[in-house]
PDB file of N, CA and C in Angstrom:
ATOM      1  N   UNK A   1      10.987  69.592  73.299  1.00  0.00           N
ATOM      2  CA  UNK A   1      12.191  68.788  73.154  1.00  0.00           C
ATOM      3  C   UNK A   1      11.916  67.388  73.676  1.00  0.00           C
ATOM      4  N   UNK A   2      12.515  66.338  72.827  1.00  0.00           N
ATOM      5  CA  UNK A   2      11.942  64.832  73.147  1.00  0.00           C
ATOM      6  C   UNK A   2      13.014  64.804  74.808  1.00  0.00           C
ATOM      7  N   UNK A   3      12.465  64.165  75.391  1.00  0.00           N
ATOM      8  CA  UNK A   3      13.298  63.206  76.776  1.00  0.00           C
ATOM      9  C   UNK A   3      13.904  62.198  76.574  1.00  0.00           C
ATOM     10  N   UNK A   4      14.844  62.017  77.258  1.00  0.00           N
ATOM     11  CA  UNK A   4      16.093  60.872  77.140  1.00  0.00           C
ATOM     12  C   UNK A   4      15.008  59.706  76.591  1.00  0.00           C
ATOM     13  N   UNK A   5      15.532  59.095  75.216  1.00  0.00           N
ATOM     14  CA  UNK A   5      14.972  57.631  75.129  1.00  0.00           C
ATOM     15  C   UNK A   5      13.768  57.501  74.289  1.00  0.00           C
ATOM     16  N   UNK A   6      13.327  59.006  74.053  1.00  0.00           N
ATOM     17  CA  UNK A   6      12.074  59.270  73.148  1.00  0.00           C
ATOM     18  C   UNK A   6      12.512  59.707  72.174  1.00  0.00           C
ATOM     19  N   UNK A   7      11.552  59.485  70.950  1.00  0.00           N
ATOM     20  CA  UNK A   7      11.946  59.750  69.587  1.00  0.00           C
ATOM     21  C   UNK A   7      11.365  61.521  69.729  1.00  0.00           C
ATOM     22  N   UNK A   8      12.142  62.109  68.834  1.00  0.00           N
ATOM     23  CA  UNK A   8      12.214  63.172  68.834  1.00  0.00           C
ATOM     24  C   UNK A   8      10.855  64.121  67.518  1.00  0.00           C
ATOM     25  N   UNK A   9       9.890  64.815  67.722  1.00  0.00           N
ATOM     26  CA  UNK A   9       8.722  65.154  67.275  1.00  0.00           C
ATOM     27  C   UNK A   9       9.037  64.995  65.701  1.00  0.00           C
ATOM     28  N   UNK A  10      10.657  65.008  65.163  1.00  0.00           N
ATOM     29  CA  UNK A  10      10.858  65.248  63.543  1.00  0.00           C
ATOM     30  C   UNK A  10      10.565  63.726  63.042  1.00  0.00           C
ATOM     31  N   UNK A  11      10.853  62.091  63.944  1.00  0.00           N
ATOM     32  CA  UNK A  11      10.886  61.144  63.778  1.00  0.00           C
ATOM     33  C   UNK A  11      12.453  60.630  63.673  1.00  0.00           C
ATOM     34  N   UNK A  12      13.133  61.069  63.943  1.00  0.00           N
ATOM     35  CA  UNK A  12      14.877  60.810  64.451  1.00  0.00           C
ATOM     36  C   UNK A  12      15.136  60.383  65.629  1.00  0.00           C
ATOM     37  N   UNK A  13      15.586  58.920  65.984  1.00  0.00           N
ATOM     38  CA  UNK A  13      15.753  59.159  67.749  1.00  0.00           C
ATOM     39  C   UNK A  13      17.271  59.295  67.945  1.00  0.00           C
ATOM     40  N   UNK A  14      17.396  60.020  69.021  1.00  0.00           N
ATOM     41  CA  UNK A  14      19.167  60.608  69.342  1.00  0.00           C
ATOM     42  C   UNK A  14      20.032  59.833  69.008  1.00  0.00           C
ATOM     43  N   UNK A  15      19.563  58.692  68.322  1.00  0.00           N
ATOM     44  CA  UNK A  15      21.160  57.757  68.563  1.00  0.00           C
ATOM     45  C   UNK A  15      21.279  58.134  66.500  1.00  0.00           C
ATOM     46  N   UNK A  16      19.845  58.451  66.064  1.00  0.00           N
ATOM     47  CA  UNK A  16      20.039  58.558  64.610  1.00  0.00           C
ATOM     48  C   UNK A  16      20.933  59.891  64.163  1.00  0.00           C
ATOM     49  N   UNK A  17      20.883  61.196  65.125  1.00  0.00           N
ATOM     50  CA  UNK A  17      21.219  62.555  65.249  1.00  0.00           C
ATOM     51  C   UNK A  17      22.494  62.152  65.737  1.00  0.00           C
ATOM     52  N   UNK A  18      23.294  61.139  66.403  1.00  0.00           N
ATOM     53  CA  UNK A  18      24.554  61.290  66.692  1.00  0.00           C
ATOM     54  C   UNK A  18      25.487  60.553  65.511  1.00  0.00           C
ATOM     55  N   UNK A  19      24.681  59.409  64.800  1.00  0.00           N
ATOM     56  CA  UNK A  19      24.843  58.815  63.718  1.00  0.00           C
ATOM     57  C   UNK A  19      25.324  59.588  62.353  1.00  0.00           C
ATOM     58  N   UNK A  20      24.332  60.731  62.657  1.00  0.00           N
ATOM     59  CA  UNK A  20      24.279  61.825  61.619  1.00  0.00           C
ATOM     60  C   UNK A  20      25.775  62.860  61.775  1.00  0.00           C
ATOM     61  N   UNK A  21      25.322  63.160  63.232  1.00  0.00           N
ATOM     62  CA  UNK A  21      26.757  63.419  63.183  1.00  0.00           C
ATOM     63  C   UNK A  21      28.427  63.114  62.894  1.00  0.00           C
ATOM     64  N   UNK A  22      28.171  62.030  63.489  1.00  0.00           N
ATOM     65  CA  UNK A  22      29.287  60.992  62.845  1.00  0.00           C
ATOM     66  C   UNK A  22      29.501  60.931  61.497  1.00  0.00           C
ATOM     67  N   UNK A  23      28.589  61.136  60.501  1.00  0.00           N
ATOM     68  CA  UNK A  23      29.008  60.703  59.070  1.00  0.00           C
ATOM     69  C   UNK A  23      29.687  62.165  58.814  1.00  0.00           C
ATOM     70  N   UNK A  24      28.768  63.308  59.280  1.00  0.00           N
ATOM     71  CA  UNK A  24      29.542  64.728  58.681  1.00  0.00           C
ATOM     72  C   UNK A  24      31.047  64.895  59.225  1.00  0.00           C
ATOM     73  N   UNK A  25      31.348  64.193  60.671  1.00  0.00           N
ATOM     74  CA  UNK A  25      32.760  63.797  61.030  1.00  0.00           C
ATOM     75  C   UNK A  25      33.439  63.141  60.154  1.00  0.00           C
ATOM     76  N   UNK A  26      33.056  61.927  59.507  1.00  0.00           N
ATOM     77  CA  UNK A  26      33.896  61.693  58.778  1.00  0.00           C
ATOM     78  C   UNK A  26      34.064  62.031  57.449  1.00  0.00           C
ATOM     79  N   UNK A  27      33.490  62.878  56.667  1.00  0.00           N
ATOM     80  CA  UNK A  27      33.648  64.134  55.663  1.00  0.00           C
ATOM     81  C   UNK A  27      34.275  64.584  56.009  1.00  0.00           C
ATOM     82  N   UNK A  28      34.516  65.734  57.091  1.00  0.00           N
ATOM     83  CA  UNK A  28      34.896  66.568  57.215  1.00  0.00           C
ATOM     84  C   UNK A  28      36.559  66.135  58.014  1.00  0.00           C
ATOM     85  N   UNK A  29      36.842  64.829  58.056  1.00  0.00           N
ATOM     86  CA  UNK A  29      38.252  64.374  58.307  1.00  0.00           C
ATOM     87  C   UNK A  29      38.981  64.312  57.070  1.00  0.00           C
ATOM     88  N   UNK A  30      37.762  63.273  55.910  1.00  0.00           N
ATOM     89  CA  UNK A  30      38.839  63.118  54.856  1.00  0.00           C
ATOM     90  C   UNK A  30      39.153  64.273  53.810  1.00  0.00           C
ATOM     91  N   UNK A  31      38.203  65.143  53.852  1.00  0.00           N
ATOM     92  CA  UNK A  31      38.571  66.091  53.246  1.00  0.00           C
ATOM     93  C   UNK A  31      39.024  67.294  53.714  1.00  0.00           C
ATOM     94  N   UNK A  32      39.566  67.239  55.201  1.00  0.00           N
ATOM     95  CA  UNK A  32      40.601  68.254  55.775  1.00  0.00           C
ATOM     96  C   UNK A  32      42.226  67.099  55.498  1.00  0.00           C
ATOM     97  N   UNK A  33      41.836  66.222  55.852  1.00  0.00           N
ATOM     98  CA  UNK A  33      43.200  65.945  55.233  1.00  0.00           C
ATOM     99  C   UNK A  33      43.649  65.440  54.070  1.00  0.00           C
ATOM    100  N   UNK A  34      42.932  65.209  53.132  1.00  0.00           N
ATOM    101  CA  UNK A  34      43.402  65.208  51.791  1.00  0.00           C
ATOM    102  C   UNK A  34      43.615  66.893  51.260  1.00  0.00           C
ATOM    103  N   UNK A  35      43.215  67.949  51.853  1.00  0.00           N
ATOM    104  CA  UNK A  35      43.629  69.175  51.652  1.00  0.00           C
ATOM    105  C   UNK A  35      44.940  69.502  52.368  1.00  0.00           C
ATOM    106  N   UNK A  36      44.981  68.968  53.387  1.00  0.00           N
ATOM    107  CA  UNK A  36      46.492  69.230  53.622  1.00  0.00           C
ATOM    108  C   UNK A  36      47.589  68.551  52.811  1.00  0.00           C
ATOM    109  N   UNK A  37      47.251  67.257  52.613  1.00  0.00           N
ATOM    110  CA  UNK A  37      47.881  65.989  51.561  1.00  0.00           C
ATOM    111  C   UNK A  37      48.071  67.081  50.318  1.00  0.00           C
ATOM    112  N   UNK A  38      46.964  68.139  50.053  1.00  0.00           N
ATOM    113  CA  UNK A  38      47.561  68.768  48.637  1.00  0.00           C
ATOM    114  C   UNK A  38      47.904  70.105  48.790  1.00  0.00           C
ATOM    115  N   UNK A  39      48.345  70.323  50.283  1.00  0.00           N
ATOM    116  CA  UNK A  39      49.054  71.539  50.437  1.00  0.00           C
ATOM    117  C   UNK A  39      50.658  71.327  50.578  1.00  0.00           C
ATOM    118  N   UNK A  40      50.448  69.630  51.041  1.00  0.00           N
ATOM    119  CA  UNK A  40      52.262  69.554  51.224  1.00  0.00           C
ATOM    120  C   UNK A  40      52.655  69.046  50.087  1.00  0.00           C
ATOM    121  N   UNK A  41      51.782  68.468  49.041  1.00  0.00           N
ATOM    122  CA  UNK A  41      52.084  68.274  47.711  1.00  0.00           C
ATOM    123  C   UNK A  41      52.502  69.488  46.717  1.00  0.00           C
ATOM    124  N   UNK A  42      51.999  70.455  46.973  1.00  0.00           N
ATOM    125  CA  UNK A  42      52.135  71.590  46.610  1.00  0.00           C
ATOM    126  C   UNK A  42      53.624  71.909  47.169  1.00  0.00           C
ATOM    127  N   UNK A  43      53.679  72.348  48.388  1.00  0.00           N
ATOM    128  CA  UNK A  43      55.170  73.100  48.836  1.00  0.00           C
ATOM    129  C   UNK A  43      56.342  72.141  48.545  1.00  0.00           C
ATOM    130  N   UNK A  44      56.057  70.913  48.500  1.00  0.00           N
ATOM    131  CA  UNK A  44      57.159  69.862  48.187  1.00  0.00           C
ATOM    132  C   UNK A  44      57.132  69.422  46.573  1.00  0.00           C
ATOM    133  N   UNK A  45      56.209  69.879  45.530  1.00  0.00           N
ATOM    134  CA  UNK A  45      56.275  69.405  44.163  1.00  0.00           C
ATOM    135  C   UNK A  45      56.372  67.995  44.261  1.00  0.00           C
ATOM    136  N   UNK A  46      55.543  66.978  45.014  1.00  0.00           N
ATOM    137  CA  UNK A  46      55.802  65.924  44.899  1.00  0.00           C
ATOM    138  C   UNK A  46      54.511  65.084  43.984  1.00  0.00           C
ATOM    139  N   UNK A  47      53.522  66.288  43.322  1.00  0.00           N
ATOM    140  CA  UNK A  47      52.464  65.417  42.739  1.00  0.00           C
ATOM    141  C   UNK A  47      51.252  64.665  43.740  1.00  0.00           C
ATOM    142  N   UNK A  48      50.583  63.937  43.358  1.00  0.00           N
ATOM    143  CA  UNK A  48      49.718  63.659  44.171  1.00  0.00           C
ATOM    144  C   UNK A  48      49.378  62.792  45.364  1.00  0.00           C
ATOM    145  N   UNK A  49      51.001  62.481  46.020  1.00  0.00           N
ATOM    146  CA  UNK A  49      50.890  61.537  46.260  1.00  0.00           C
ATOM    147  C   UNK A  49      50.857  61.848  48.188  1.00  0.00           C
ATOM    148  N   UNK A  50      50.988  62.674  48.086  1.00  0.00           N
ATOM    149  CA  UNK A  50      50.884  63.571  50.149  1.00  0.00           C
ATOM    150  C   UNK A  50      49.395  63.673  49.924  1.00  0.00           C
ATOM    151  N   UNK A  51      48.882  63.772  48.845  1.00  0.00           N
ATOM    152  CA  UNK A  51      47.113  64.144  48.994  1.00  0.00           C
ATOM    153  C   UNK A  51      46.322  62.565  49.006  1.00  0.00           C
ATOM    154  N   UNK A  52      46.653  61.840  48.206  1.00  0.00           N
ATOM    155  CA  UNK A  52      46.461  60.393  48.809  1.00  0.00           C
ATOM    156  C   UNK A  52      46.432  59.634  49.587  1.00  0.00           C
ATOM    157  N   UNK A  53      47.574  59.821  50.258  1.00  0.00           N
ATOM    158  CA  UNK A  53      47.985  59.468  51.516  1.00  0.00           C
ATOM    159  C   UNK A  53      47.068  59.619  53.046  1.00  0.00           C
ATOM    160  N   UNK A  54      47.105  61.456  52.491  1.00  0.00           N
ATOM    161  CA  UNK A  54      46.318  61.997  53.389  1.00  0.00           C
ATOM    162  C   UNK A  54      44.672  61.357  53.334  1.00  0.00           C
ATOM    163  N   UNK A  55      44.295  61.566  52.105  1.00  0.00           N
ATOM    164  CA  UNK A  55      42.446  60.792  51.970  1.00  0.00           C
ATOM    165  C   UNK A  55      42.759  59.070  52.863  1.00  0.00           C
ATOM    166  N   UNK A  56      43.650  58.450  52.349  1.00  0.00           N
ATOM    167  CA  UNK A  56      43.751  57.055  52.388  1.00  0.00           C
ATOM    168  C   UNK A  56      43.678  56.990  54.349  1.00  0.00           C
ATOM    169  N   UNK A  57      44.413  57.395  54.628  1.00  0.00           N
ATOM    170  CA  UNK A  57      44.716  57.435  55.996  1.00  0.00           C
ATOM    171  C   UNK A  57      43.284  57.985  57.002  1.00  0.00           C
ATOM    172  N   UNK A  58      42.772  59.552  56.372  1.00  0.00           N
ATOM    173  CA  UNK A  58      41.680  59.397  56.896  1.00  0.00           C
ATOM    174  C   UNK A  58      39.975  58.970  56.723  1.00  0.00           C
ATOM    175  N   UNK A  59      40.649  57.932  55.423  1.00  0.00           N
ATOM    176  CA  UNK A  59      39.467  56.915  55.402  1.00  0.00           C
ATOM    177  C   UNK A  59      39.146  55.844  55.955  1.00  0.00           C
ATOM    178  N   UNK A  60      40.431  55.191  56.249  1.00  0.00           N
ATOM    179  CA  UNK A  60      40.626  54.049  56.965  1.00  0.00           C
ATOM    180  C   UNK A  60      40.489  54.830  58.557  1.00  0.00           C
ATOM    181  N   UNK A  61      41.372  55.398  59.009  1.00  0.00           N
ATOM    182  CA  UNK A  61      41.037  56.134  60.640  1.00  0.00           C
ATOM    183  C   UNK A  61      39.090  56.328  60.919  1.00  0.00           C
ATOM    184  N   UNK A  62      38.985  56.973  60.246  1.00  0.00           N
ATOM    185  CA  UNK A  62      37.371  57.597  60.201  1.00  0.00           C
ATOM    186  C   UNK A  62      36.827  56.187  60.067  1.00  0.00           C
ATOM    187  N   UNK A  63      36.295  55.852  58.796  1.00  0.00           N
ATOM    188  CA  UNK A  63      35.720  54.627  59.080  1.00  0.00           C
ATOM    189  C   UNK A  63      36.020  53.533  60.026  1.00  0.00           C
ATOM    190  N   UNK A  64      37.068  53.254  60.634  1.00  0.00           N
ATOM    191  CA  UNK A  64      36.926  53.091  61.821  1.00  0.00           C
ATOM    192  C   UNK A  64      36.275  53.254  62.782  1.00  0.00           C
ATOM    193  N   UNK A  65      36.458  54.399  63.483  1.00  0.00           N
ATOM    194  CA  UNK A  65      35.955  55.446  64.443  1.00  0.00           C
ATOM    195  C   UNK A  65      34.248  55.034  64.085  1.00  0.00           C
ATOM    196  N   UNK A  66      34.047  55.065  62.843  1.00  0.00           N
ATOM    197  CA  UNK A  66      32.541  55.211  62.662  1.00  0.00           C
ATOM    198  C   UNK A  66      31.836  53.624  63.237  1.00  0.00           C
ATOM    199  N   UNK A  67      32.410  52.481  62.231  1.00  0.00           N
ATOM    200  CA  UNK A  67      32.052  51.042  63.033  1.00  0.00           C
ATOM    201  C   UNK A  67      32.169  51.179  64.099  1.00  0.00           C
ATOM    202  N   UNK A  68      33.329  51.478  64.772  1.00  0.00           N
ATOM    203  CA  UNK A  68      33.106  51.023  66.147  1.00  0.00           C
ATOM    204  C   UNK A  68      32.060  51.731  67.029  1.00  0.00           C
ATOM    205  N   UNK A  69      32.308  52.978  66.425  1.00  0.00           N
ATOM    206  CA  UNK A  69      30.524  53.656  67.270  1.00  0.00           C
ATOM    207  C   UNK A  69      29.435  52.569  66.916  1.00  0.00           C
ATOM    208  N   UNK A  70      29.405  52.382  65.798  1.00  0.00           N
ATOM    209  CA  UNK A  70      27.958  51.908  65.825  1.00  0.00           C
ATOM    210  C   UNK A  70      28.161  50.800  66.222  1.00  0.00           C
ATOM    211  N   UNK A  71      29.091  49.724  66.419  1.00  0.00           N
ATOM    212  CA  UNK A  71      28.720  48.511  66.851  1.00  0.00           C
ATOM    213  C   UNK A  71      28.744  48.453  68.270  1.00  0.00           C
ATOM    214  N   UNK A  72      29.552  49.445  69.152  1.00  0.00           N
ATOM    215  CA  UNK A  72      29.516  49.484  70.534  1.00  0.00           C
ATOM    216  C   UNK A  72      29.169  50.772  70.761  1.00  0.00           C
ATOM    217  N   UNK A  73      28.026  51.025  70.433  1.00  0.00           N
ATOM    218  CA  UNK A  73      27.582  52.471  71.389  1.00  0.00           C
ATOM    219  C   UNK A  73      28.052  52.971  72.507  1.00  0.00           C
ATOM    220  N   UNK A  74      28.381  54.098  72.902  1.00  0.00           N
ATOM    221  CA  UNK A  74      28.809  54.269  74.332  1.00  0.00           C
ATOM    222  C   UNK A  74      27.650  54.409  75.267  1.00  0.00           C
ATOM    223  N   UNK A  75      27.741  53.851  76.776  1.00  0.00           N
ATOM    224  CA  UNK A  75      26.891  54.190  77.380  1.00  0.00           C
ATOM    225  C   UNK A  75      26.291  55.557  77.628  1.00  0.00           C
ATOM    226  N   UNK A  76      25.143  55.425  78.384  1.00  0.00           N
ATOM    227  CA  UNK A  76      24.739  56.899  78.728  1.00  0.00           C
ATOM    228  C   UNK A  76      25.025  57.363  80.014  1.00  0.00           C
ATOM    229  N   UNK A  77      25.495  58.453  80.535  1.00  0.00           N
ATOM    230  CA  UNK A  77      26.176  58.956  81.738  1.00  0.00           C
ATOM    231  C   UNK A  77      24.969  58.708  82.746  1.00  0.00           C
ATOM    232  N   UNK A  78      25.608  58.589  83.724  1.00  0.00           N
ATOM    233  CA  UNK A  78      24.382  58.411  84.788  1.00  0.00           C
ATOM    234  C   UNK A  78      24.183  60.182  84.934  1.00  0.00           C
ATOM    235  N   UNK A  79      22.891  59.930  85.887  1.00  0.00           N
ATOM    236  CA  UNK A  79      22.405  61.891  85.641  1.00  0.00           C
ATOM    237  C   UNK A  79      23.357  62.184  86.599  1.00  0.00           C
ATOM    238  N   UNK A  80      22.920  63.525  86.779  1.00  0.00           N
ATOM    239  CA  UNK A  80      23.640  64.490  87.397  1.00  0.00           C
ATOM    240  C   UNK A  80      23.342  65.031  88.961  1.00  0.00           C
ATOM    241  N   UNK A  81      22.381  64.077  89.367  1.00  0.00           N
ATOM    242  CA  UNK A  81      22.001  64.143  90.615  1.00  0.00           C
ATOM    243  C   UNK A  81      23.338  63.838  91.881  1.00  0.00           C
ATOM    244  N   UNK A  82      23.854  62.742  91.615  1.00  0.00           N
ATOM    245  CA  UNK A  82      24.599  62.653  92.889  1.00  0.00           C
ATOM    246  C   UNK A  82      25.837  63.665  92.425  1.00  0.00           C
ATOM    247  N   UNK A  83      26.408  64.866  93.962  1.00  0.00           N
ATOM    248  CA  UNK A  83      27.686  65.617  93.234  1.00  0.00           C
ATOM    249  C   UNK A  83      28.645  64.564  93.240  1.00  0.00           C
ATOM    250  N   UNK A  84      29.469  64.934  91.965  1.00  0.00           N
ATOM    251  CA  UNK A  84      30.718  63.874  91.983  1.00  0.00           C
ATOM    252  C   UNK A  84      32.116  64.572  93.245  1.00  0.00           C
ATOM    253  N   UNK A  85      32.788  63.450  93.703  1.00  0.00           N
ATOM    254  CA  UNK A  85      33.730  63.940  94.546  1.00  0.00           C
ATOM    255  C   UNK A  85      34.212  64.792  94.367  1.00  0.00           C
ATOM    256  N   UNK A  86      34.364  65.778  95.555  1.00  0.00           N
ATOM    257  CA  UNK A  86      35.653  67.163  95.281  1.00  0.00           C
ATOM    258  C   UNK A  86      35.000  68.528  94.983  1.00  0.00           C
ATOM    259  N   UNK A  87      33.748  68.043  94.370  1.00  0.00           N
ATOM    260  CA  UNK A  87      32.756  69.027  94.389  1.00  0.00           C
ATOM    261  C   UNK A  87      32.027  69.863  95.488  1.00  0.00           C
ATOM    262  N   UNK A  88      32.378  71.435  95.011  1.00  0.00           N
ATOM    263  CA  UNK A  88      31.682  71.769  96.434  1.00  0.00           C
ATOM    264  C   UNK A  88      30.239  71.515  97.217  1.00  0.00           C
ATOM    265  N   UNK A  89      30.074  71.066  98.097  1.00  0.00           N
ATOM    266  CA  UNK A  89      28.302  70.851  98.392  1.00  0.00           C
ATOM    267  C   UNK A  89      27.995  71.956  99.135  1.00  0.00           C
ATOM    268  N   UNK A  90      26.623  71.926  98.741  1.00  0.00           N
ATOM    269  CA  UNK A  90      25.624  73.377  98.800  1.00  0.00           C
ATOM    270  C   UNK A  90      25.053  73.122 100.553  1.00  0.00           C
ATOM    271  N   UNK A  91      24.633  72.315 101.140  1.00  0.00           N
ATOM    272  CA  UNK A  91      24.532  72.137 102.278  1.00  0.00           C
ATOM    273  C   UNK A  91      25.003  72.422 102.866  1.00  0.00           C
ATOM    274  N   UNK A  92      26.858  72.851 103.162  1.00  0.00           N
ATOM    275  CA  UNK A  92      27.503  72.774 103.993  1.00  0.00           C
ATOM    276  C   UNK A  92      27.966  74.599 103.763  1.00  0.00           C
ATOM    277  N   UNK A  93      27.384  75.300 104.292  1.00  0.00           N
ATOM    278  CA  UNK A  93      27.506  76.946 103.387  1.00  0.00           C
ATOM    279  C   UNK A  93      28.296  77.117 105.140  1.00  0.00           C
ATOM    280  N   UNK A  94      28.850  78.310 104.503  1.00  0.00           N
ATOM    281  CA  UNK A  94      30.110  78.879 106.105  1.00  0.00           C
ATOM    282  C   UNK A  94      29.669  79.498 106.620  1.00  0.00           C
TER     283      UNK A  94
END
């Protein structure tokens, strides 16, 4: 398994695999809600226009979401070495 910051043995580096992920996110938005868009089109006989709505809305939302990942990456968490507050510490045993 590659280490933080190394390209990974397939030639993908993690930021391309989260990239990747991101696009199947936004598939899998517009076409969960343009399926609902044609389920309430359906129970309401209103034609196609709840299924439009629905694509339109989560094309614009999603592609969103997607620029702004890529133009402002989020940082990377600092490690996991120091415990964060509130946490029990292992030193101090009863």
């Amino acid at each position: 398994m590659a280490k933080k910051g190394q390209q990974s043995p397939y030639g993908y580096s993690p930021s391309a695999w989260r990239m990747i992920g991101r696009g199947m996110e936004l598939g899998l938005v517009i076409g969960g809600l343009t399926y609902v868009g044609y389920l309430g089109d359906e129970w309401l006989d209103t034609g196609p226009w709840l299924m439009l709505a629905g694509a339109l809305m989560a094309t614009v939302g999603g592609s969103y979401n997607l620029a702004k990942d890529m133009l402002y990456p989020k940082k990377p968490r600092p490690s996991n070495d120091v415990p964060s507050p509130g946490s029990p510490d292992d030193s101090q045993s009863e």
